[in-house]
Structure formats: C-alpha cells, structure tokens
PDB file of N, CA and C in Angstrom:
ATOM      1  N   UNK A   1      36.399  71.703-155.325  1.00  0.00           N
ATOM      2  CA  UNK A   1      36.193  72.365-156.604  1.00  0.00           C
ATOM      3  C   UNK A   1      36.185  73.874-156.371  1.00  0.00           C
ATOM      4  N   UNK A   2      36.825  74.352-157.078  1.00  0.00           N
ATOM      5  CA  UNK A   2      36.631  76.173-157.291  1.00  0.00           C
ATOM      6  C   UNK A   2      35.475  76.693-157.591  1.00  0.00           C
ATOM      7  N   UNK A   3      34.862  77.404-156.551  1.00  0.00           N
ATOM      8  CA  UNK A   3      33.588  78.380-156.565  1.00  0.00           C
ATOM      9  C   UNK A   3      33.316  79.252-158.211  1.00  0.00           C
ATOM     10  N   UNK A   4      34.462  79.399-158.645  1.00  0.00           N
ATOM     11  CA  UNK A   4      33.646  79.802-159.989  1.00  0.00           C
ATOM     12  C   UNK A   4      33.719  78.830-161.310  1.00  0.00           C
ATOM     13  N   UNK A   5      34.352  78.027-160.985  1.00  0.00           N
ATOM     14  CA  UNK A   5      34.206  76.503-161.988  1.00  0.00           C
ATOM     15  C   UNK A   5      33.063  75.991-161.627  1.00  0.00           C
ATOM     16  N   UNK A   6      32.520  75.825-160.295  1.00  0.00           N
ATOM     17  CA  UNK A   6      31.419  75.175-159.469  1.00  0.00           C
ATOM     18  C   UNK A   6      29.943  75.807-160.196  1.00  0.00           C
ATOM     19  N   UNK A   7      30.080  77.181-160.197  1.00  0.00           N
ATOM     20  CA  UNK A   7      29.031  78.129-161.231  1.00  0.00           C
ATOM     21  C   UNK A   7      28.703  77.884-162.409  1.00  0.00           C
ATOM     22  N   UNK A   8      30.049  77.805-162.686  1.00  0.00           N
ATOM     23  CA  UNK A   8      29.685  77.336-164.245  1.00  0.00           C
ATOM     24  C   UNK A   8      29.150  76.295-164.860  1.00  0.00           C
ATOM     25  N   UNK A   9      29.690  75.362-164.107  1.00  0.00           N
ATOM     26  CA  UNK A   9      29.187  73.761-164.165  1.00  0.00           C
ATOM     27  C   UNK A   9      27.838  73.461-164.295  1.00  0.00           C
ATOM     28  N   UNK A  10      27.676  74.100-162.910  1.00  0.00           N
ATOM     29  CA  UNK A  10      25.976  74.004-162.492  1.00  0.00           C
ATOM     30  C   UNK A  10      25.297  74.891-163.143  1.00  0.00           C
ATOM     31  N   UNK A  11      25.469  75.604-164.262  1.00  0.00           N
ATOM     32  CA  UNK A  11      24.526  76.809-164.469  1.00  0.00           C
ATOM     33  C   UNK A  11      23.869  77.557-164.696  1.00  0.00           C
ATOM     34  N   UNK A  12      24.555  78.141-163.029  1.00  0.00           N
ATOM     35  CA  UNK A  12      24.107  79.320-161.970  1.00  0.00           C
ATOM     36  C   UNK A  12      25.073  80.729-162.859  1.00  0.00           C
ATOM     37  N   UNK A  13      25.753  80.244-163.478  1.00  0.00           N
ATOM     38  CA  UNK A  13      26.287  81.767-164.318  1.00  0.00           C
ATOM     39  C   UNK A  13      26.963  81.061-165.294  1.00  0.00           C
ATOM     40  N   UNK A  14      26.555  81.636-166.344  1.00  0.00           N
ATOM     41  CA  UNK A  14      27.166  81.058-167.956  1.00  0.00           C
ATOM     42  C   UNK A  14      28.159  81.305-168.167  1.00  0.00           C
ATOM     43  N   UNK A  15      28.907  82.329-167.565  1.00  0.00           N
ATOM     44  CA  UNK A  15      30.578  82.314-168.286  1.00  0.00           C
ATOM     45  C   UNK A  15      31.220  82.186-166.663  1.00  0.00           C
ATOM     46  N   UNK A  16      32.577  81.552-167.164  1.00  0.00           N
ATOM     47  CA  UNK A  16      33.452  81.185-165.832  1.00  0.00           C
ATOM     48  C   UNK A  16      34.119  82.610-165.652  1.00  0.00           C
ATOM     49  N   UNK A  17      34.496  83.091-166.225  1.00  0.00           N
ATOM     50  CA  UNK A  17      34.979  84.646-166.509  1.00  0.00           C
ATOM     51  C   UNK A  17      33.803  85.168-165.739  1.00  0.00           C
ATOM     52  N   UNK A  18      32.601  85.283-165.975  1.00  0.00           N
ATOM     53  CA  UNK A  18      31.487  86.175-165.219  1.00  0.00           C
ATOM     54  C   UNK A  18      30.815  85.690-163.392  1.00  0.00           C
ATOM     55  N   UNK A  19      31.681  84.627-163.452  1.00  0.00           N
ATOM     56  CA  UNK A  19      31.510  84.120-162.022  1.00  0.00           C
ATOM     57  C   UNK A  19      32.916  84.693-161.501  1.00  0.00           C
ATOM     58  N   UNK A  20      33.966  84.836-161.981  1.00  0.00           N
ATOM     59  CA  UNK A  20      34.631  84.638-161.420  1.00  0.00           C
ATOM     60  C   UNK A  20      34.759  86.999-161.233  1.00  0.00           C
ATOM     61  N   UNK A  21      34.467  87.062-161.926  1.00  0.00           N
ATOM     62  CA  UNK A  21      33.688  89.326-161.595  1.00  0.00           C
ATOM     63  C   UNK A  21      33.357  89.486-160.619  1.00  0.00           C
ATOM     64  N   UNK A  22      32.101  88.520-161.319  1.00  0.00           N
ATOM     65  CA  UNK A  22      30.954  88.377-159.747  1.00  0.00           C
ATOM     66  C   UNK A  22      31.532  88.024-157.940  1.00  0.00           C
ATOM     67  N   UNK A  23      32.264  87.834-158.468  1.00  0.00           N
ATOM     68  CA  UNK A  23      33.340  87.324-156.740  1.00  0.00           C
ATOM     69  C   UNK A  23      33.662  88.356-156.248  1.00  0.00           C
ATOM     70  N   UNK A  24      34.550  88.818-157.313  1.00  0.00           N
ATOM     71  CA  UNK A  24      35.618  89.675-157.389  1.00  0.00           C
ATOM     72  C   UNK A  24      34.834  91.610-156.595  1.00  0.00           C
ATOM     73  N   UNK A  25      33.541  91.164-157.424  1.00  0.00           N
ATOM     74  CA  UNK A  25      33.017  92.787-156.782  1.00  0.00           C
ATOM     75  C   UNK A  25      31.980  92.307-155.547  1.00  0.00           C
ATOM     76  N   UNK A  26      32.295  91.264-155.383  1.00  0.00           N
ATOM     77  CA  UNK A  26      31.509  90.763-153.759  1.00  0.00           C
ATOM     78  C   UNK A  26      29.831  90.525-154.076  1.00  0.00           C
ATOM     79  N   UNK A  27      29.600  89.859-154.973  1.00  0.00           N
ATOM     80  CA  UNK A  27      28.115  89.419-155.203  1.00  0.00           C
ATOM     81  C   UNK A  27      28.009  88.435-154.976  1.00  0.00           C
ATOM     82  N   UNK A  28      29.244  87.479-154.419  1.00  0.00           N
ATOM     83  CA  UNK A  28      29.181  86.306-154.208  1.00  0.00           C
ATOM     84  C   UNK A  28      29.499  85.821-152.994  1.00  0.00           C
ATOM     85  N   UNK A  29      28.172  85.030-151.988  1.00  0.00           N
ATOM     86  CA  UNK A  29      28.855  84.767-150.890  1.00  0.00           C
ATOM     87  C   UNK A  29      28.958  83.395-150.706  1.00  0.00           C
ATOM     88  N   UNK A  30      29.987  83.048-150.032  1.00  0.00           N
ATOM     89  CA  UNK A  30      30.029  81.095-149.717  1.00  0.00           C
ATOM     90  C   UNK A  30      29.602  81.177-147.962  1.00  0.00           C
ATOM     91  N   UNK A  31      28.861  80.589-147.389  1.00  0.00           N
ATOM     92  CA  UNK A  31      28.581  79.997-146.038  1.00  0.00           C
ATOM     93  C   UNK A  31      28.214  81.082-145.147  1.00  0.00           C
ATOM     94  N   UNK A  32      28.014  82.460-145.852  1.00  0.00           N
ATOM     95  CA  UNK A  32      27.807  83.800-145.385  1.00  0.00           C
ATOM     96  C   UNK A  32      28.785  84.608-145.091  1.00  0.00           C
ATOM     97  N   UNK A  33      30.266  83.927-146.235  1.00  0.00           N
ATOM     98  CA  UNK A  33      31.267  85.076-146.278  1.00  0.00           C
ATOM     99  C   UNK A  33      31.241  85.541-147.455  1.00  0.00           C
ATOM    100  N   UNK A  34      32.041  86.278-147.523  1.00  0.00           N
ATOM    101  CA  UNK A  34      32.021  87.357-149.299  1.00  0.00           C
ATOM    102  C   UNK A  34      33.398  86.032-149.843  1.00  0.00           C
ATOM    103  N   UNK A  35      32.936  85.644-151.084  1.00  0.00           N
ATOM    104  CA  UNK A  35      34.041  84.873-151.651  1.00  0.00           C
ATOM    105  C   UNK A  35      34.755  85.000-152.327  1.00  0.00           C
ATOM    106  N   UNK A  36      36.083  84.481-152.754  1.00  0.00           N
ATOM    107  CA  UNK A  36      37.032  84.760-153.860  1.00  0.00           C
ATOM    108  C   UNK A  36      36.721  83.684-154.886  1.00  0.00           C
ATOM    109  N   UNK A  37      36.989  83.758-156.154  1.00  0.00           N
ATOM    110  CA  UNK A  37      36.375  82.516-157.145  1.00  0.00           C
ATOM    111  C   UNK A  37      37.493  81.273-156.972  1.00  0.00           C
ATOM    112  N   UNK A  38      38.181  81.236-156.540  1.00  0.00           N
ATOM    113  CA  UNK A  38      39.249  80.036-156.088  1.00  0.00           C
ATOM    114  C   UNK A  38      38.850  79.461-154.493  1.00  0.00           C
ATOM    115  N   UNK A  39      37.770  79.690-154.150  1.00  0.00           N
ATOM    116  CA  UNK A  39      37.602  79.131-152.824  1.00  0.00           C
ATOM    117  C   UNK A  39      37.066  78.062-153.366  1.00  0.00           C
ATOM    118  N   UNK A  40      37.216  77.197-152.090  1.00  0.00           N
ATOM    119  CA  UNK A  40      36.548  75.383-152.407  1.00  0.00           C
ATOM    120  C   UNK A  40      34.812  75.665-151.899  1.00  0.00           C
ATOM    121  N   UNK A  41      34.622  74.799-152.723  1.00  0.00           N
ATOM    122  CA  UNK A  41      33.339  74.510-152.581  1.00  0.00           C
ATOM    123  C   UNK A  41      33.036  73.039-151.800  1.00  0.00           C
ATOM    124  N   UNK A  42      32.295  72.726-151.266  1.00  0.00           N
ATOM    125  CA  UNK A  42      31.865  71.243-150.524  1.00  0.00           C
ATOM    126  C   UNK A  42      30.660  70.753-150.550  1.00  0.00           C
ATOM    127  N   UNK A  43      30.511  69.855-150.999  1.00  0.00           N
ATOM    128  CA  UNK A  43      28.854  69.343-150.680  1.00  0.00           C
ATOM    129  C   UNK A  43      28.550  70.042-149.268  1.00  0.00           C
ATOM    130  N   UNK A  44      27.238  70.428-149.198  1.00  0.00           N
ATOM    131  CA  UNK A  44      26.483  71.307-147.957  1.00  0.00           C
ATOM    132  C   UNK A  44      26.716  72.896-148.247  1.00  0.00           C
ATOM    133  N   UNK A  45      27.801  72.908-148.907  1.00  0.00           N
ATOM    134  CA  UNK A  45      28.228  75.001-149.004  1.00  0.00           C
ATOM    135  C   UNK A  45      26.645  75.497-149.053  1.00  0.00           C
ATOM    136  N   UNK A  46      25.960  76.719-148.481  1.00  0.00           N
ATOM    137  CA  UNK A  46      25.217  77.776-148.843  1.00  0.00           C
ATOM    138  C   UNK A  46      25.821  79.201-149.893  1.00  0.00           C
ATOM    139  N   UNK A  47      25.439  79.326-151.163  1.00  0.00           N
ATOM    140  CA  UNK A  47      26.170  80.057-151.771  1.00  0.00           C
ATOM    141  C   UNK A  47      25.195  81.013-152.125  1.00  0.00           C
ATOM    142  N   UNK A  48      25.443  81.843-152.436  1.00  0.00           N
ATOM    143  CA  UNK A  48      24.403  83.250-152.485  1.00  0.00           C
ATOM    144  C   UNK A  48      25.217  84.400-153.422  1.00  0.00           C
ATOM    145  N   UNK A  49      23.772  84.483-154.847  1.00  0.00           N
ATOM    146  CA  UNK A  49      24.476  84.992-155.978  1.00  0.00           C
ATOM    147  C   UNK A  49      23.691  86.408-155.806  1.00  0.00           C
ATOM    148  N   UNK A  50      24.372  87.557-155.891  1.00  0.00           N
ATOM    149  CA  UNK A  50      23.569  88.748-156.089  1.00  0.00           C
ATOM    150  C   UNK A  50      23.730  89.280-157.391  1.00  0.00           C
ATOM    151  N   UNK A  51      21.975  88.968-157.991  1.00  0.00           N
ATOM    152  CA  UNK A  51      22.405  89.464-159.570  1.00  0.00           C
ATOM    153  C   UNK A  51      22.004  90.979-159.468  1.00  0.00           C
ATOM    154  N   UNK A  52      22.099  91.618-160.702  1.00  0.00           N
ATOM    155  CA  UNK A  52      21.103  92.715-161.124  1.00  0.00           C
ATOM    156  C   UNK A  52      19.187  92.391-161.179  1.00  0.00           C
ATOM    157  N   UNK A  53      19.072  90.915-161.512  1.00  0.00           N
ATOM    158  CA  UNK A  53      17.773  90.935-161.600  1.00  0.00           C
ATOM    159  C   UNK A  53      17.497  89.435-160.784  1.00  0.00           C
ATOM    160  N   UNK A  54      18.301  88.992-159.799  1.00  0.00           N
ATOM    161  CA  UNK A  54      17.537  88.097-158.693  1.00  0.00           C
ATOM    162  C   UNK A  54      18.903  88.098-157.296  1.00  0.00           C
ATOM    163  N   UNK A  55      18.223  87.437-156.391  1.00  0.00           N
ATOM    164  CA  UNK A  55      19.158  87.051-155.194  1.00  0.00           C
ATOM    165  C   UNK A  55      18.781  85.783-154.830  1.00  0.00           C
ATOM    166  N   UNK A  56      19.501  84.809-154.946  1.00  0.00           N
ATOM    167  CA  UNK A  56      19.434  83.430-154.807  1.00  0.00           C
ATOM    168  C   UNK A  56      20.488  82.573-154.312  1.00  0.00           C
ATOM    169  N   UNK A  57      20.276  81.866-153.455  1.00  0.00           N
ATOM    170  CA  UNK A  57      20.802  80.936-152.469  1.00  0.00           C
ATOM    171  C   UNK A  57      20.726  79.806-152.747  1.00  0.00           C
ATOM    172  N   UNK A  58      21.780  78.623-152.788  1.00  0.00           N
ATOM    173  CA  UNK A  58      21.708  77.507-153.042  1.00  0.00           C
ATOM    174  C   UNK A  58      22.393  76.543-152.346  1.00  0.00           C
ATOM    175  N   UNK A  59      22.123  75.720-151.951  1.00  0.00           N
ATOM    176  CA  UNK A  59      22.640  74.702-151.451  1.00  0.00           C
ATOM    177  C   UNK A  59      24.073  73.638-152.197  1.00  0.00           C
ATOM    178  N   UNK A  60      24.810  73.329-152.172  1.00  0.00           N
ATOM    179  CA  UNK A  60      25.426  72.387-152.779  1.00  0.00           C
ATOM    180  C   UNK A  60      25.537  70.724-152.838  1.00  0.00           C
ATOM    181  N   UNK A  61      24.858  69.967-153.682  1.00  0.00           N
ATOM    182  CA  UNK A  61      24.634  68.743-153.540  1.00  0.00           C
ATOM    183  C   UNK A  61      25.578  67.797-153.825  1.00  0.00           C
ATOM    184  N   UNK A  62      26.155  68.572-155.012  1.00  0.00           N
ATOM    185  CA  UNK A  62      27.045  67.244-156.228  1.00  0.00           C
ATOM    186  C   UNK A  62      28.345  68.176-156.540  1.00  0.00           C
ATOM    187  N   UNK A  63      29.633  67.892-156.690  1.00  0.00           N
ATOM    188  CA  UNK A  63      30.404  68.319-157.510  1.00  0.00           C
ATOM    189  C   UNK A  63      30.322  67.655-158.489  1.00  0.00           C
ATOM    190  N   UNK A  64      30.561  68.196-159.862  1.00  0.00           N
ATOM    191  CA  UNK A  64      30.648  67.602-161.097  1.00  0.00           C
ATOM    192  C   UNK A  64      31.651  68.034-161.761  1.00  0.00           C
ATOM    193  N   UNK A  65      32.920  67.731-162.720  1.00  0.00           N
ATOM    194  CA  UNK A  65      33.595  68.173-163.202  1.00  0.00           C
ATOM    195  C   UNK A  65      32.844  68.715-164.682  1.00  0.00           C
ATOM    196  N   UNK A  66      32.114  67.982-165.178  1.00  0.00           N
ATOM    197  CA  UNK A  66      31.391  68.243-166.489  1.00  0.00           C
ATOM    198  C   UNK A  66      29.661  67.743-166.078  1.00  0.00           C
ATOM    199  N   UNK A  67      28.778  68.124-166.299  1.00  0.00           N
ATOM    200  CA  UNK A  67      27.696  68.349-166.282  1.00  0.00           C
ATOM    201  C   UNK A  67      26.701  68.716-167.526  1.00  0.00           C
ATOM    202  N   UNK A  68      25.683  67.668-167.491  1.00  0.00           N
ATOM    203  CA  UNK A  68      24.433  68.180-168.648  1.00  0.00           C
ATOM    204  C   UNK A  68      23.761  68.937-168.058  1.00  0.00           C
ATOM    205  N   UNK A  69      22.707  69.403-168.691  1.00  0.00           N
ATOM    206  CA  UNK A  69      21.671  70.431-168.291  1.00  0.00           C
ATOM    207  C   UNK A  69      20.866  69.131-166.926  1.00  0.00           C
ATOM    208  N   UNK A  70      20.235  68.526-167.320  1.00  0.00           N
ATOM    209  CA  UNK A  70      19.891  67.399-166.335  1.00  0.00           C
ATOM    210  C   UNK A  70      20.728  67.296-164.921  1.00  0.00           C
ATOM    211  N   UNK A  71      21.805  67.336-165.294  1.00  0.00           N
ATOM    212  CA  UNK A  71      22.965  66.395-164.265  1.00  0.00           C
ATOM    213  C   UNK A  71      22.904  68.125-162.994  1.00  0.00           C
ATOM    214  N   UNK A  72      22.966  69.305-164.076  1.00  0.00           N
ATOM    215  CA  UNK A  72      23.381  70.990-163.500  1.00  0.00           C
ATOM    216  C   UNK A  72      22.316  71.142-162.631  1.00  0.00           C
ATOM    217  N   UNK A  73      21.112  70.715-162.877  1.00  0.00           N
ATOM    218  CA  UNK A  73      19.778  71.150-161.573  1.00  0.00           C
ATOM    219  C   UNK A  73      20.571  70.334-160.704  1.00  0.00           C
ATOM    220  N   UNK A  74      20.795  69.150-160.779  1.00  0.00           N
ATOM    221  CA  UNK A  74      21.370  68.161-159.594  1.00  0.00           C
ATOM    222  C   UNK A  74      21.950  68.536-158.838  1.00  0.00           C
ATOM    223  N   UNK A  75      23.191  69.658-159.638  1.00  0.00           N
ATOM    224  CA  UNK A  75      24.054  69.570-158.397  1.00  0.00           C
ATOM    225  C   UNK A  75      23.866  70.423-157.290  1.00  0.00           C
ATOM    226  N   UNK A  76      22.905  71.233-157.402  1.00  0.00           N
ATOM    227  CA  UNK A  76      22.105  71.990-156.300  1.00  0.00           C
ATOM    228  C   UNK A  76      20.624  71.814-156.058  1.00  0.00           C
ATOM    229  N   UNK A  77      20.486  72.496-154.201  1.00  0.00           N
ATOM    230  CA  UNK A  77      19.253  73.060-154.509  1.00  0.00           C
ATOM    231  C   UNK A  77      18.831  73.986-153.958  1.00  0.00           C
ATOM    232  N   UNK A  78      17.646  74.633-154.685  1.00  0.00           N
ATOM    233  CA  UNK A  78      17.032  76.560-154.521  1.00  0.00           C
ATOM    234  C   UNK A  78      16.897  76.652-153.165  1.00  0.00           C
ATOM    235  N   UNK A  79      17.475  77.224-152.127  1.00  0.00           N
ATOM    236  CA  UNK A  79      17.134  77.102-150.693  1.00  0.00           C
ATOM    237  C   UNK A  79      15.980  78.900-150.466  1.00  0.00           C
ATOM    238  N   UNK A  80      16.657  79.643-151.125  1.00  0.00           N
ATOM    239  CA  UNK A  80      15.721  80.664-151.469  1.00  0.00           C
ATOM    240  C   UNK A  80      16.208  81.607-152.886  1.00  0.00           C
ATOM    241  N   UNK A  81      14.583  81.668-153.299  1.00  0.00           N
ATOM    242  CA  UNK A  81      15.088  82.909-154.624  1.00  0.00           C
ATOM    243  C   UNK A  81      14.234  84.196-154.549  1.00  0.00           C
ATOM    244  N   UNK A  82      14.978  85.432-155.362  1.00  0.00           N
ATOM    245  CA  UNK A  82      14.161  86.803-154.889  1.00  0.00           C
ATOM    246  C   UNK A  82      14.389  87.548-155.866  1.00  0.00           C
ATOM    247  N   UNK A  83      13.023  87.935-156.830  1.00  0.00           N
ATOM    248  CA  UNK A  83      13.600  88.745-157.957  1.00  0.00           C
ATOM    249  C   UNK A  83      13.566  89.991-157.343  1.00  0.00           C
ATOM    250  N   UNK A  84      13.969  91.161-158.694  1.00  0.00           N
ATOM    251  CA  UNK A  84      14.311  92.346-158.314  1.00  0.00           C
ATOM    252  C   UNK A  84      13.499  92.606-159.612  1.00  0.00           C
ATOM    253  N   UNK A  85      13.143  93.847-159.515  1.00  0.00           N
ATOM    254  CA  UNK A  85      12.434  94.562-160.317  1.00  0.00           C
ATOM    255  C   UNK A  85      12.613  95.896-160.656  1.00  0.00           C
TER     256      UNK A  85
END
C-alpha cells in the first residue's frame, strides 16, 4: 500500500493530498528514512509524522483498503508520541 493512502486510511492525516506535502517537505519518515508518498508500506513499517503540533511514531499492523474509525486505531500502534508547544 502507498504511504500516503496508508495515512489516510488510518487517520494519521485527514487529507491524502496533506500526507502526501507532508512527504514531499520531509516530515515523513518510513523505517528511519525520509519518505516519498508512493513508497510501500508493510505490516512492521516504523513511520514517523512530524507535525507542527506533535511527533509521533507508529508501528504498522493492518493494511486496509477502506477503514472505520474502529477498524483506523487497528491498523496501527503509538510506539511513541511528543507534543510541541
């Protein structure tokens, strides 16, 4: 699955358009590289979002093509989170 479809799904960022920025200006890392929004994602990936107001790391559990709010916690989990202030 594509790292910024993967966002959206699960989400970790509400617009696929705004995951796919977020790549683009390097806020986004997959496995502790800087990612492009067309990279694959895999069950196990470590992904790491740098917002304006947190830094958070997640694990990858589930691909889902479509996802409920229920099903979206699933497909990850919080390995670490860090607000900003």
């Amino acid at each position: 699955m594509r790292l910024d479809k993967f966002l959206q799904v699960s989400r970790l960022v509400k617009r696929r358009t705004w995951a796919r920025e977020m790549c683009l200006a390097g806020r986004v890392s997959l496995n502790g590289r800087p990612a492009r929004p067309a990279s694959t994602v895999r069950v196990g990936d470590l992904i790491r979002l740098d917002t304006e107001w947190r830094v958070i790391e997640v694990e990858v559990r589930q691909l889902r093509e479509r996802a409920s709010a229920e099903e979206a916690r699933q497909m990850y989990t919080v390995v670490s989170s860090e607000r900003r202030e």
